[in-house]
C-alpha atoms as a PDB file:
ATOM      1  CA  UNK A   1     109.654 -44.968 139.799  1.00  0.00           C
ATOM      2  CA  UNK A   2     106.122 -43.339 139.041  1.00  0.00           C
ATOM      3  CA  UNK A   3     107.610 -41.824 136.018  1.00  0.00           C
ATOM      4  CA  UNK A   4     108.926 -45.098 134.634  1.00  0.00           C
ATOM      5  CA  UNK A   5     105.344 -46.199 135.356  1.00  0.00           C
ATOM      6  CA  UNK A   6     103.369 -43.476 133.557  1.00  0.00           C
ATOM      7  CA  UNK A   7     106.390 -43.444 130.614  1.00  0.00           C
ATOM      8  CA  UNK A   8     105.624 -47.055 129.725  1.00  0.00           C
ATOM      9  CA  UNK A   9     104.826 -47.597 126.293  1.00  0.00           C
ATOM     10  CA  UNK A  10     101.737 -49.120 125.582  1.00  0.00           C
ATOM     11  CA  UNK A  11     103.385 -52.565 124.368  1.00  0.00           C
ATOM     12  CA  UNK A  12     104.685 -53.006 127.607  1.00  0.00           C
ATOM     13  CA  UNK A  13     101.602 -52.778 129.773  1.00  0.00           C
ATOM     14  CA  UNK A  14      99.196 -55.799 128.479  1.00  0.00           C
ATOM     15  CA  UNK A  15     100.821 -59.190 128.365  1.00  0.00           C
ATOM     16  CA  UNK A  16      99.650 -60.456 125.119  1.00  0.00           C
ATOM     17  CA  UNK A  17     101.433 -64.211 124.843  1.00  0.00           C
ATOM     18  CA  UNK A  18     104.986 -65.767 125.401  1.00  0.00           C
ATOM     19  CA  UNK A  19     106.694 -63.610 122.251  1.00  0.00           C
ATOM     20  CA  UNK A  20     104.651 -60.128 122.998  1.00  0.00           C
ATOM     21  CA  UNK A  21     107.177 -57.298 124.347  1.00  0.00           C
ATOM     22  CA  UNK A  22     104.964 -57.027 127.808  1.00  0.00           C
ATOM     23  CA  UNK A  23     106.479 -61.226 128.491  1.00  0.00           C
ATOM     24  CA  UNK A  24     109.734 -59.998 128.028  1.00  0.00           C
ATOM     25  CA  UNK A  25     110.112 -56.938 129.793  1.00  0.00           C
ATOM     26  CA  UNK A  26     107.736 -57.569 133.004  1.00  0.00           C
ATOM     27  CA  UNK A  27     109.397 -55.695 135.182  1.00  0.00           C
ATOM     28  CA  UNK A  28     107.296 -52.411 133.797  1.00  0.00           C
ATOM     29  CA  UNK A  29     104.223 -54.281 135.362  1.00  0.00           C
ATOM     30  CA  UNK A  30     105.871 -54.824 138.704  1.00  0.00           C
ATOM     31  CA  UNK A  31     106.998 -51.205 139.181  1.00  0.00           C
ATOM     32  CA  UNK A  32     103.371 -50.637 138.721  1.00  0.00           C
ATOM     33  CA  UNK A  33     102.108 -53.648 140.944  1.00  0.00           C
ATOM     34  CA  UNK A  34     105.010 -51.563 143.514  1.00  0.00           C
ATOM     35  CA  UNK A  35     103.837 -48.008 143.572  1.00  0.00           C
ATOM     36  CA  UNK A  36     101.336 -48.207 146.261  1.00  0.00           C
ATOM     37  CA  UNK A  37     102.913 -51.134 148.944  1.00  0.00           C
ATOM     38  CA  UNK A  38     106.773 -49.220 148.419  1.00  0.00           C
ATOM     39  CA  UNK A  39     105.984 -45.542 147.773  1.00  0.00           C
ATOM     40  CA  UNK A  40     102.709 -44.975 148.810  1.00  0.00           C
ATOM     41  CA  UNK A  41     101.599 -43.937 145.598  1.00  0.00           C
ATOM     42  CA  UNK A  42      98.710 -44.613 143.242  1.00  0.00           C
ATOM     43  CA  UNK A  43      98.918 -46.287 140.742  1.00  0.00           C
ATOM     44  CA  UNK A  44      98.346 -45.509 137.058  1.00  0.00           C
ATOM     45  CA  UNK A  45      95.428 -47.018 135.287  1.00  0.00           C
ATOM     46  CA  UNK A  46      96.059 -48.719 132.027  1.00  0.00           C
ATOM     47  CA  UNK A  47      93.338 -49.286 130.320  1.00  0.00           C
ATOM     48  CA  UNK A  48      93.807 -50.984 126.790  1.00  0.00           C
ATOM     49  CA  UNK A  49      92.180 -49.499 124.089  1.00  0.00           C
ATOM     50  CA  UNK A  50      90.665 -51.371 121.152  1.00  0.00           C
ATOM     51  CA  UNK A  51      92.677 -52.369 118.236  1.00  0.00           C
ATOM     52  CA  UNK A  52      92.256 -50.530 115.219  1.00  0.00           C
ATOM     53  CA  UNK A  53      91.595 -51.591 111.880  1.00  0.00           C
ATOM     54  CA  UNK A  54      93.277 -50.464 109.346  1.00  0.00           C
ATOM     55  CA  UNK A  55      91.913 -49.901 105.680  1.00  0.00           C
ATOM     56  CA  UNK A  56      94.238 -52.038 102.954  1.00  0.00           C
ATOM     57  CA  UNK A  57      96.723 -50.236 100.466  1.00  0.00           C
ATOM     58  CA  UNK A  58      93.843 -50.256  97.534  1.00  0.00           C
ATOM     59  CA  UNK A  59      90.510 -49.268 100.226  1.00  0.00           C
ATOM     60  CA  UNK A  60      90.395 -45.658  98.382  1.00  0.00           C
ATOM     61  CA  UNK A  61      90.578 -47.489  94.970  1.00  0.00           C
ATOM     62  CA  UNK A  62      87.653 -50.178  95.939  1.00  0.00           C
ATOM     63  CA  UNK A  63      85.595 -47.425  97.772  1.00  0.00           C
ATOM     64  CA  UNK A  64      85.476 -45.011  94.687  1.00  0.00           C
ATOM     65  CA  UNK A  65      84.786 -48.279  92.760  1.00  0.00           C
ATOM     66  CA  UNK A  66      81.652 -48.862  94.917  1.00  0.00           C
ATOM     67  CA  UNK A  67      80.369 -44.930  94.439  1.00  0.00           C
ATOM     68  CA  UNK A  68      80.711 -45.804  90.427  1.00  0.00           C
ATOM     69  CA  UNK A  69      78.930 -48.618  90.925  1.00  0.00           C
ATOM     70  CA  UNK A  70      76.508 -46.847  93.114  1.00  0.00           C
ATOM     71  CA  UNK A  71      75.940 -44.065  90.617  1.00  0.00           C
ATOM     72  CA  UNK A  72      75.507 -46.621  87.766  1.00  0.00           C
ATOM     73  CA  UNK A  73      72.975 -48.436  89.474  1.00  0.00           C
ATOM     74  CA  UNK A  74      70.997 -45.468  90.332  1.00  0.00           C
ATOM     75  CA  UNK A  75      70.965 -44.009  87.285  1.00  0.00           C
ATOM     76  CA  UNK A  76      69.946 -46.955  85.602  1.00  0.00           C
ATOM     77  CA  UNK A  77      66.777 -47.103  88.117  1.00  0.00           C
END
């Protein structure tokens, strides 16, 4: 049971609406809630980490455009 528990993917552990993967598969929350009262064990902490943002497809493209710009504008100073 603990290693169902600690093997839980991270979808599974953070109910996140009616259509997120944690609503439909609860049961990885209960084995959880169940480690201490049936097996005496601790439980696992789960601790959700911030989302991260990811760049868009042309963020290398728009950066260098920025440095050009940059470079233009400060050599035009």
């Amino acid at each position: 049971m603990e290693a169902l528990v600690r093997a839980a993917p991270e979808a599974l552990r953070f109910d996140m609406g009616k259509k997120s993967v944690a609503a439909q598969f609860p049961e990885f929350r209960a084995w959880r809630d169940l480690l201490g009262p049936l097996f005496d064990l601790p439980a696992p902490e789960w601790v959700q980490k911030p989302k991260k943002v990811e760049k868009g497809l042309f963020s290398a493209q728009e950066e260098a455009e920025d440095a050009e710009e940059n470079d233009s504008e400060e050599s035009e100073s």
